[in-house]
C-alpha atoms as a PDB file:
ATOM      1  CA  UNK A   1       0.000   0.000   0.000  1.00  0.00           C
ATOM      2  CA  UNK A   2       0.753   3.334  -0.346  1.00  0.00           C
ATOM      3  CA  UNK A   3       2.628   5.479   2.255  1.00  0.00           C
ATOM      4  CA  UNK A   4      -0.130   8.155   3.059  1.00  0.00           C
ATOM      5  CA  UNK A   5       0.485  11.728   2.791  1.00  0.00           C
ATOM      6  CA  UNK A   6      -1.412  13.337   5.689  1.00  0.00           C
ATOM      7  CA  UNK A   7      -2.906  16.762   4.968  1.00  0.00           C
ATOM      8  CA  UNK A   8      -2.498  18.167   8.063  1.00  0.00           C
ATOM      9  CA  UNK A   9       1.029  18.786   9.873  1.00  0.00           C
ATOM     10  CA  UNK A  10       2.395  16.172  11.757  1.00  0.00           C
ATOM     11  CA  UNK A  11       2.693  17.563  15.633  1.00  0.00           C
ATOM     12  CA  UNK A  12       6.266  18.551  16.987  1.00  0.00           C
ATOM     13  CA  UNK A  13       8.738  15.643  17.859  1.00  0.00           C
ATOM     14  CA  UNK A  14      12.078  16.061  18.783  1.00  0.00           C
ATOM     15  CA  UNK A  15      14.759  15.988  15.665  1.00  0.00           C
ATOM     16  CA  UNK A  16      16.768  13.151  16.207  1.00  0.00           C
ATOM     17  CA  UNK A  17      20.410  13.745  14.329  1.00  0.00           C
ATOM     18  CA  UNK A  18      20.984  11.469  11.786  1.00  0.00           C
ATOM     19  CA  UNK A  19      23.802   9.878  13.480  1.00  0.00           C
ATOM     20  CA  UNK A  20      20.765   8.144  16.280  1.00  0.00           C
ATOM     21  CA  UNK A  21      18.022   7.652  13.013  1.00  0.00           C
ATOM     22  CA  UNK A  22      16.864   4.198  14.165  1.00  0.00           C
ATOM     23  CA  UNK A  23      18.117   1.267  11.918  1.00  0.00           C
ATOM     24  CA  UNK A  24      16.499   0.224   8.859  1.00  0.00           C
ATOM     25  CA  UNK A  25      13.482  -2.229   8.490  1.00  0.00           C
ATOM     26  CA  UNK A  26      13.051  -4.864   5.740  1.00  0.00           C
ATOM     27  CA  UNK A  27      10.148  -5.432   4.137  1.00  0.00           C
ATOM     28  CA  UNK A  28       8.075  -8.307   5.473  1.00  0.00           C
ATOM     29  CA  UNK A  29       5.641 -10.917   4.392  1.00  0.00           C
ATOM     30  CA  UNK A  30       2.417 -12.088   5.866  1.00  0.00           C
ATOM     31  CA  UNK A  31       2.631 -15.848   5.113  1.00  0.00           C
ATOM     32  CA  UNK A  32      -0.977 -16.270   5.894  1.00  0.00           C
ATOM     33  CA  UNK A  33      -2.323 -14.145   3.401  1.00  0.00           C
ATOM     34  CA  UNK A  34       0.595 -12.737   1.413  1.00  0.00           C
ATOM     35  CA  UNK A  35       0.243  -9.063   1.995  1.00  0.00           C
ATOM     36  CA  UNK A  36       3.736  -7.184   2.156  1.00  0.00           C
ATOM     37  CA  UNK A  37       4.085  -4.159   4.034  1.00  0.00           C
ATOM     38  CA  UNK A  38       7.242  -2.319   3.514  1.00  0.00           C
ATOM     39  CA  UNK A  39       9.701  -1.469   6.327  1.00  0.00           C
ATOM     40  CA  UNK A  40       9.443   1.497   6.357  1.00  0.00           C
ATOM     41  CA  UNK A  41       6.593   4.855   5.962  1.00  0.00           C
ATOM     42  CA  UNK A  42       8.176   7.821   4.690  1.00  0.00           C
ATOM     43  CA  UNK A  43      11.258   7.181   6.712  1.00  0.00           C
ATOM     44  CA  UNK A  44       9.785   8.092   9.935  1.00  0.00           C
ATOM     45  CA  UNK A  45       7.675   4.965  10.871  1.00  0.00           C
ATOM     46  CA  UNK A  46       9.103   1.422  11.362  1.00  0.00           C
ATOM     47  CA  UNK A  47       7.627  -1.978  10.982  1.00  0.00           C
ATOM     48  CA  UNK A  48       7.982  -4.082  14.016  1.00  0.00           C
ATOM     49  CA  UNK A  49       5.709  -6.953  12.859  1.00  0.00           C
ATOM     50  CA  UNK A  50       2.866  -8.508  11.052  1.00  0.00           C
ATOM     51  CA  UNK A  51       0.520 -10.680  11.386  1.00  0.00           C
ATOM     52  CA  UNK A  52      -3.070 -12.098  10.125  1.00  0.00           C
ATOM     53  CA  UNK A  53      -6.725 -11.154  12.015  1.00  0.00           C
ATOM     54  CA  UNK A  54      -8.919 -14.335  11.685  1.00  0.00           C
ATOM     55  CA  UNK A  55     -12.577 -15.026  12.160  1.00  0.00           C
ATOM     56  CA  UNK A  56     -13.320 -18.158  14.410  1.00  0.00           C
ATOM     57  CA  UNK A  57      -9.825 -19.138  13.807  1.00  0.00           C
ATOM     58  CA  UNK A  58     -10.227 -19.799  10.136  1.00  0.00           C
ATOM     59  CA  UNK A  59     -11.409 -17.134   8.171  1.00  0.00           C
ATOM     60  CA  UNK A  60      -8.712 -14.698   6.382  1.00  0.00           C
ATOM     61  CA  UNK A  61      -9.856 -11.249   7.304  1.00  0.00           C
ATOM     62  CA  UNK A  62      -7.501  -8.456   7.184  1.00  0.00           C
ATOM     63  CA  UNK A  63      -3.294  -8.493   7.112  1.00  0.00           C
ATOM     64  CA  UNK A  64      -2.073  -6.719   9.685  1.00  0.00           C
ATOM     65  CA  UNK A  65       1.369  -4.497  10.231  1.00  0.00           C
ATOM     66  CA  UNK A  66       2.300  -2.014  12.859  1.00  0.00           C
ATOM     67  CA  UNK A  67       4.746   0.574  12.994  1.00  0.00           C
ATOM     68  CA  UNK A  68       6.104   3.208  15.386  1.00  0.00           C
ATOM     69  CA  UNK A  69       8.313   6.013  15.079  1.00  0.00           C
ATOM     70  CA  UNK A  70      11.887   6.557  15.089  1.00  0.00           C
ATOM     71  CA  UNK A  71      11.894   7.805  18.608  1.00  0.00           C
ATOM     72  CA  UNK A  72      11.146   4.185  19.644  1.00  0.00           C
ATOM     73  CA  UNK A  73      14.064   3.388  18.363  1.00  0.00           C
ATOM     74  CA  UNK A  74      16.062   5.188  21.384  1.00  0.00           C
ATOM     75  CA  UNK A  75      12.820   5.504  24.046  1.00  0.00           C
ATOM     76  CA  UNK A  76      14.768   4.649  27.377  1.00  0.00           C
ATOM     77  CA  UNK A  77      11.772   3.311  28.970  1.00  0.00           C
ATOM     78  CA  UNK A  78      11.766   0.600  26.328  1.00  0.00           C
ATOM     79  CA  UNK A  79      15.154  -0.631  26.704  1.00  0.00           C
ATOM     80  CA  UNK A  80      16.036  -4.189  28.202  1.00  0.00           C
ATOM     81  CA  UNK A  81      12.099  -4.845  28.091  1.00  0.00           C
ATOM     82  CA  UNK A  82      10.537  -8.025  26.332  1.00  0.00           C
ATOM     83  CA  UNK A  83       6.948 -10.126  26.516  1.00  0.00           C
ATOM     84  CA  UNK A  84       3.988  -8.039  28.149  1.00  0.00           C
ATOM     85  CA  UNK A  85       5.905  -5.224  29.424  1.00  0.00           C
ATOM     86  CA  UNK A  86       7.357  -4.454  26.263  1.00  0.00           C
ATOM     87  CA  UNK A  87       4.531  -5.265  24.297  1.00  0.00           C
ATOM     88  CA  UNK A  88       2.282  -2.704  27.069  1.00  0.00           C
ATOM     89  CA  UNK A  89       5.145  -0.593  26.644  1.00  0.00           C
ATOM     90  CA  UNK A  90       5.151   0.092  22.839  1.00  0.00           C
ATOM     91  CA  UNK A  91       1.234   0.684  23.564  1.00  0.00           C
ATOM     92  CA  UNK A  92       1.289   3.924  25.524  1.00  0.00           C
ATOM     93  CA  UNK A  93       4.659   5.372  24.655  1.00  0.00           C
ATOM     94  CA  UNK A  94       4.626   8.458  23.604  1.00  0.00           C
ATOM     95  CA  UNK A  95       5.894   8.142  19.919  1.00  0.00           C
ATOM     96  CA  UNK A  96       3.709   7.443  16.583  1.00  0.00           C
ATOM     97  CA  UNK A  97       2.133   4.215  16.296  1.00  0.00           C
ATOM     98  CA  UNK A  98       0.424   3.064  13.118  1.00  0.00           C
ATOM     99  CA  UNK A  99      -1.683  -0.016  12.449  1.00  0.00           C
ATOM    100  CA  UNK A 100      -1.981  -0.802   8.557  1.00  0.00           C
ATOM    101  CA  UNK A 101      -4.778  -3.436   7.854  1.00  0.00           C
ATOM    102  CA  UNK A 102      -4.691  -5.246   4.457  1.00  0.00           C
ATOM    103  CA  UNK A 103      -8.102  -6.522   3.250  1.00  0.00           C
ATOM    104  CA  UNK A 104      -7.981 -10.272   2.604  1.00  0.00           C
ATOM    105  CA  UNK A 105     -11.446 -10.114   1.067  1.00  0.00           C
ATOM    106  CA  UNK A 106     -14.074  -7.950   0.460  1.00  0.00           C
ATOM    107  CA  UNK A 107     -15.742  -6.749   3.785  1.00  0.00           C
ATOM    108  CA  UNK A 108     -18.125  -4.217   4.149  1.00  0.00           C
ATOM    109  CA  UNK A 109     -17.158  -1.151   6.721  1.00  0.00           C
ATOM    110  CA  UNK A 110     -19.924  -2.017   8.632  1.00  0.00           C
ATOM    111  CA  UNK A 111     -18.688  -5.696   9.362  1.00  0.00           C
ATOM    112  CA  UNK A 112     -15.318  -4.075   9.817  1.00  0.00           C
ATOM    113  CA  UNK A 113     -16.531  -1.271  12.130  1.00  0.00           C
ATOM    114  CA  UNK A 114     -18.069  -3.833  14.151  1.00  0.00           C
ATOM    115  CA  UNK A 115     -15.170  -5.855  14.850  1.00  0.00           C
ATOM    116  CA  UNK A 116     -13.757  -3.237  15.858  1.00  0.00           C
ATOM    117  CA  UNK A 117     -16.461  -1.995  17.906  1.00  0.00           C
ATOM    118  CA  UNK A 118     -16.691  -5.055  19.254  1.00  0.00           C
ATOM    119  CA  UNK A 119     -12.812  -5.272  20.990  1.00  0.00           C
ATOM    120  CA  UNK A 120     -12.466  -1.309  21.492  1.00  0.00           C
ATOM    121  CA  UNK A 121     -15.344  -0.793  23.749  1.00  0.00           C
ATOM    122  CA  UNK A 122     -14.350  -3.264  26.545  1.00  0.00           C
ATOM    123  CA  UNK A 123     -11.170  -1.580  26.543  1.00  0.00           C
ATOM    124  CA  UNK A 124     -12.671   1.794  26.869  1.00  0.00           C
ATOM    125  CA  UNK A 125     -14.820   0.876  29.567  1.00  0.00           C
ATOM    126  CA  UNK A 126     -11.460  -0.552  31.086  1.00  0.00           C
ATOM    127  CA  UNK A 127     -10.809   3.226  30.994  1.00  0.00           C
ATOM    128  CA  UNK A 128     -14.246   4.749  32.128  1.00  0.00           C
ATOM    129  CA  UNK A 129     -15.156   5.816  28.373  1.00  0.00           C
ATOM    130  CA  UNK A 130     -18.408   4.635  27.136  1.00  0.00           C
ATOM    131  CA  UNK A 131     -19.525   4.327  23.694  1.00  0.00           C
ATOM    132  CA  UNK A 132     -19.899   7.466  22.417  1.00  0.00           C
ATOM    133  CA  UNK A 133     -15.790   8.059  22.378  1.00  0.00           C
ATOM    134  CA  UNK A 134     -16.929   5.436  19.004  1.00  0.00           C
ATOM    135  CA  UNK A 135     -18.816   7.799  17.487  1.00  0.00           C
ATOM    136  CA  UNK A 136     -16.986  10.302  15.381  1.00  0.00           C
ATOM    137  CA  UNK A 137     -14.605   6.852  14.720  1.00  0.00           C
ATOM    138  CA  UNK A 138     -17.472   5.446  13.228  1.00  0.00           C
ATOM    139  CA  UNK A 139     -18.742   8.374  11.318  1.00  0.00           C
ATOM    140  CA  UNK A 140     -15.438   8.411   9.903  1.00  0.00           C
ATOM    141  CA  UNK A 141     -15.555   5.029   8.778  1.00  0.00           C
ATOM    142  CA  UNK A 142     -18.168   4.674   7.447  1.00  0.00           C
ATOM    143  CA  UNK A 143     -18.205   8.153   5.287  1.00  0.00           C
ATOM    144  CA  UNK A 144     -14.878   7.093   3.796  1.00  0.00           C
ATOM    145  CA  UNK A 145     -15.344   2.928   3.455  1.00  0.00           C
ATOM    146  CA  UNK A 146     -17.874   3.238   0.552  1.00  0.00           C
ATOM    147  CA  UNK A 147     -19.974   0.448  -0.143  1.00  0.00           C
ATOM    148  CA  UNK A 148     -17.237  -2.090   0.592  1.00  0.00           C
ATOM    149  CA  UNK A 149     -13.591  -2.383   1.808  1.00  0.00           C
ATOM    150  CA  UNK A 150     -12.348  -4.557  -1.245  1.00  0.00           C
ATOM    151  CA  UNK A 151     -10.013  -7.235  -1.069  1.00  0.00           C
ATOM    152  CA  UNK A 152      -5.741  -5.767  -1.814  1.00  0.00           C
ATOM    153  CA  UNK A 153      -8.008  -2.218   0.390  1.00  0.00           C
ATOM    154  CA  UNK A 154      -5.443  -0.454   2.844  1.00  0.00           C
ATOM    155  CA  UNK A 155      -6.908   0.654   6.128  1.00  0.00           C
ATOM    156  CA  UNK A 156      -4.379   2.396   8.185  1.00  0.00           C
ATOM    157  CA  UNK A 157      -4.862   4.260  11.698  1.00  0.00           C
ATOM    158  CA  UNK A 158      -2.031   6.169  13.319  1.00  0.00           C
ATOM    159  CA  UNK A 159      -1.674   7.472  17.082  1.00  0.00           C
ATOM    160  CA  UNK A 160       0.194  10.692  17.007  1.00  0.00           C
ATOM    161  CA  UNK A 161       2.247  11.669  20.240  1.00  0.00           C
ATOM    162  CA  UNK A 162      -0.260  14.800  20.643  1.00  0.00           C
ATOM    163  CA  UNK A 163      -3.430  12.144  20.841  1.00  0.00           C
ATOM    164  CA  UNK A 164      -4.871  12.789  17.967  1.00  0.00           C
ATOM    165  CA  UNK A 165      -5.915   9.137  15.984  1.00  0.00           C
ATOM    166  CA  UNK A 166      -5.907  10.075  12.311  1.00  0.00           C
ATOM    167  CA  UNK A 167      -7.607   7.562   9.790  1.00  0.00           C
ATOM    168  CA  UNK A 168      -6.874   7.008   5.898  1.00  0.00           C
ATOM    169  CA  UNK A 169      -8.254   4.282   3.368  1.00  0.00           C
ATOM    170  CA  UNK A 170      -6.184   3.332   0.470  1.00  0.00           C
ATOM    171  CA  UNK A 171      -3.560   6.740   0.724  1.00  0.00           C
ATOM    172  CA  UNK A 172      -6.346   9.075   1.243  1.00  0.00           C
ATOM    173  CA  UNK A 173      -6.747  11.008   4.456  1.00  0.00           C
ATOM    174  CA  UNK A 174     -10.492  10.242   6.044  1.00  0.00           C
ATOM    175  CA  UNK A 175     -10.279  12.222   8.923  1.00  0.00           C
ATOM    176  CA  UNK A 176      -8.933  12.864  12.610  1.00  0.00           C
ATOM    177  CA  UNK A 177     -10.574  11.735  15.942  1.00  0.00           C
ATOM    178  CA  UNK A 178      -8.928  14.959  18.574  1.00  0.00           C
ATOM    179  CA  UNK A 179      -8.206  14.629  22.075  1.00  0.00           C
ATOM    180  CA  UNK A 180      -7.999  10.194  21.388  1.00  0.00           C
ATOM    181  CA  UNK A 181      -5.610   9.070  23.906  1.00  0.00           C
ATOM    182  CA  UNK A 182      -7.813   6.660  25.225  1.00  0.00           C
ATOM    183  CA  UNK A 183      -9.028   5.473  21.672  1.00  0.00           C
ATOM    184  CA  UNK A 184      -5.916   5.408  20.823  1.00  0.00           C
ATOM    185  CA  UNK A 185      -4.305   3.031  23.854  1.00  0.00           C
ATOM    186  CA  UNK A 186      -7.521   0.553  23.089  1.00  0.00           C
ATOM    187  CA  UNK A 187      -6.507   0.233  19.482  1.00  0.00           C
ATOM    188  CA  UNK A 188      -2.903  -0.971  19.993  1.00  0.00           C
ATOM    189  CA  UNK A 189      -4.067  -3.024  23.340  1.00  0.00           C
ATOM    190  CA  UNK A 190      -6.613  -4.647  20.935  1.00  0.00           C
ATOM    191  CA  UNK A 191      -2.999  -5.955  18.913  1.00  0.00           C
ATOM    192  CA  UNK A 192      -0.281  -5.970  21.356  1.00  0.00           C
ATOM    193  CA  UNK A 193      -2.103  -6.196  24.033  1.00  0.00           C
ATOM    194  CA  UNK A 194      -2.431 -10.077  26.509  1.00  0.00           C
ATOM    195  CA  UNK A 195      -5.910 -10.746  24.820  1.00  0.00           C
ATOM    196  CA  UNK A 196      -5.301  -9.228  21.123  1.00  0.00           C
ATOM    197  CA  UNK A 197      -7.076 -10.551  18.286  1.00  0.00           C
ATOM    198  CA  UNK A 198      -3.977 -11.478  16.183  1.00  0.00           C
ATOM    199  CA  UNK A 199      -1.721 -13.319  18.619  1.00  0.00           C
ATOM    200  CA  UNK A 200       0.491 -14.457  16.694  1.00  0.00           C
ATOM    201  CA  UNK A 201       1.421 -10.164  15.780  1.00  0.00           C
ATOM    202  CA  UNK A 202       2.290  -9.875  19.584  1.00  0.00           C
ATOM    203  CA  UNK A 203       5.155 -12.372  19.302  1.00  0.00           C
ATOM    204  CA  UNK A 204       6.236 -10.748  16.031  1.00  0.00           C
ATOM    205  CA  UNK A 205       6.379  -7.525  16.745  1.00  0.00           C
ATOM    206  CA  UNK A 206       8.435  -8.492  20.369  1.00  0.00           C
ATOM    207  CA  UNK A 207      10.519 -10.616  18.008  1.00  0.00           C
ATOM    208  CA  UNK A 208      10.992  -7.742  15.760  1.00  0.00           C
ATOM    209  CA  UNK A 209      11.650  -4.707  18.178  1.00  0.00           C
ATOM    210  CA  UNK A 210      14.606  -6.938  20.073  1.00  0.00           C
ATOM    211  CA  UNK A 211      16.340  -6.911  16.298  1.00  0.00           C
ATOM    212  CA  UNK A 212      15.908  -3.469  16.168  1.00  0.00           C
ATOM    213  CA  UNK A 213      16.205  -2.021  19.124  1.00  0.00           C
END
């Protein structure tokens, strides 16, 4: 898929000299489905790992890589972590973190939005946020998804450090969700987190940070 080019600027992060840039990432392969997502987004945001979301264990829904930003890459509260913490870790820091789904088959955004639905609001209730944090998410969504979310579309939702959870759909810029922190923590604990939906993405992406870090 196509690295997006958001239309609004990105918030303030510290420049990090290009002697500290955080290593390369290669390119990597979902076996399951064979979606590639490249290593890297525009230079800034670095693939950790990939993985595929299933339905009842069978059923090839979406491809599935995430990414966080080069000051991961030297985030001292990261450092000699691994399993949960690390995984918890990479959830709350405070450095970009993108999530990149790649469509497996066609799915309409309103099966989509329901999955989704479906493991966000425990987690915001885990949080004291009802449902309605779901709402402009949803509006979103469905505004931009069309009729259906074709198989080879790119989904991709990013967590900036000033909480603001931006959306796009194949390169294109849907829209922002403001003040999202908490949206924003249920999305990656939905991946990373002890009961994520891919499992298989939590050991991938620890597996993947340790090489990079």
């Amino acid at each position: 898929g196509r690295a997006v080019l958001w239309a609004k600027a990105k918030p303030k992060e510290t420049t990090i000299p290009a002697a500290t840039a955080a290593p390369p990432r290669p390119d990597l392969t979902d076996s399951s489905t064979g979606a590639t997502f490249v290593g890297s987004l525009g230079g800034s945001d670095h693939l950790l790992g990939v993985g595929c979301r299933r339905k009842f264990g069978l059923a090839k829904i979406y491809a599935i890589g995430v990414y966080v930003g080069t000051q991961a890459a030297h985030d001292e509260q990261l450092r000699g972590l691994s399993g949960d913490a690390l995984l918890d870790a990479l959830a709350v820091g405070k450095f970009r973190k993108t999530v990149v789904l790649k469509m497996a088959r066609d799915v309409a955004p309103e099966q989509l939005m329901q999955a989704l639905e479906d493991a966000l609001l425990p987690r915001l209730k885990q949080r004291g946020q009802g449902p309605e944090i779901l709402g402009h998410f949803r509006n979103l969504m469905m505004a931009s998804g069309g009729v259906k979310l074709a198989k080879g579309t790119v989904v991709e939702f990013r967590w900036e450090p000033d909480d603001v959870f931006k959306i796009a759909i194949n390169g294109t810029h849907a829209g922002d969700v403001a003040n999202a922190a908490h949206l924003g923590w249920a999305a990656m604990d939905t991946y990373l987190g002890k009961s994520s939906v891919v499992p298989e993405l939590r050991k991938n992406v620890e597996k993947g940070f340790a090489t990079w870090h």
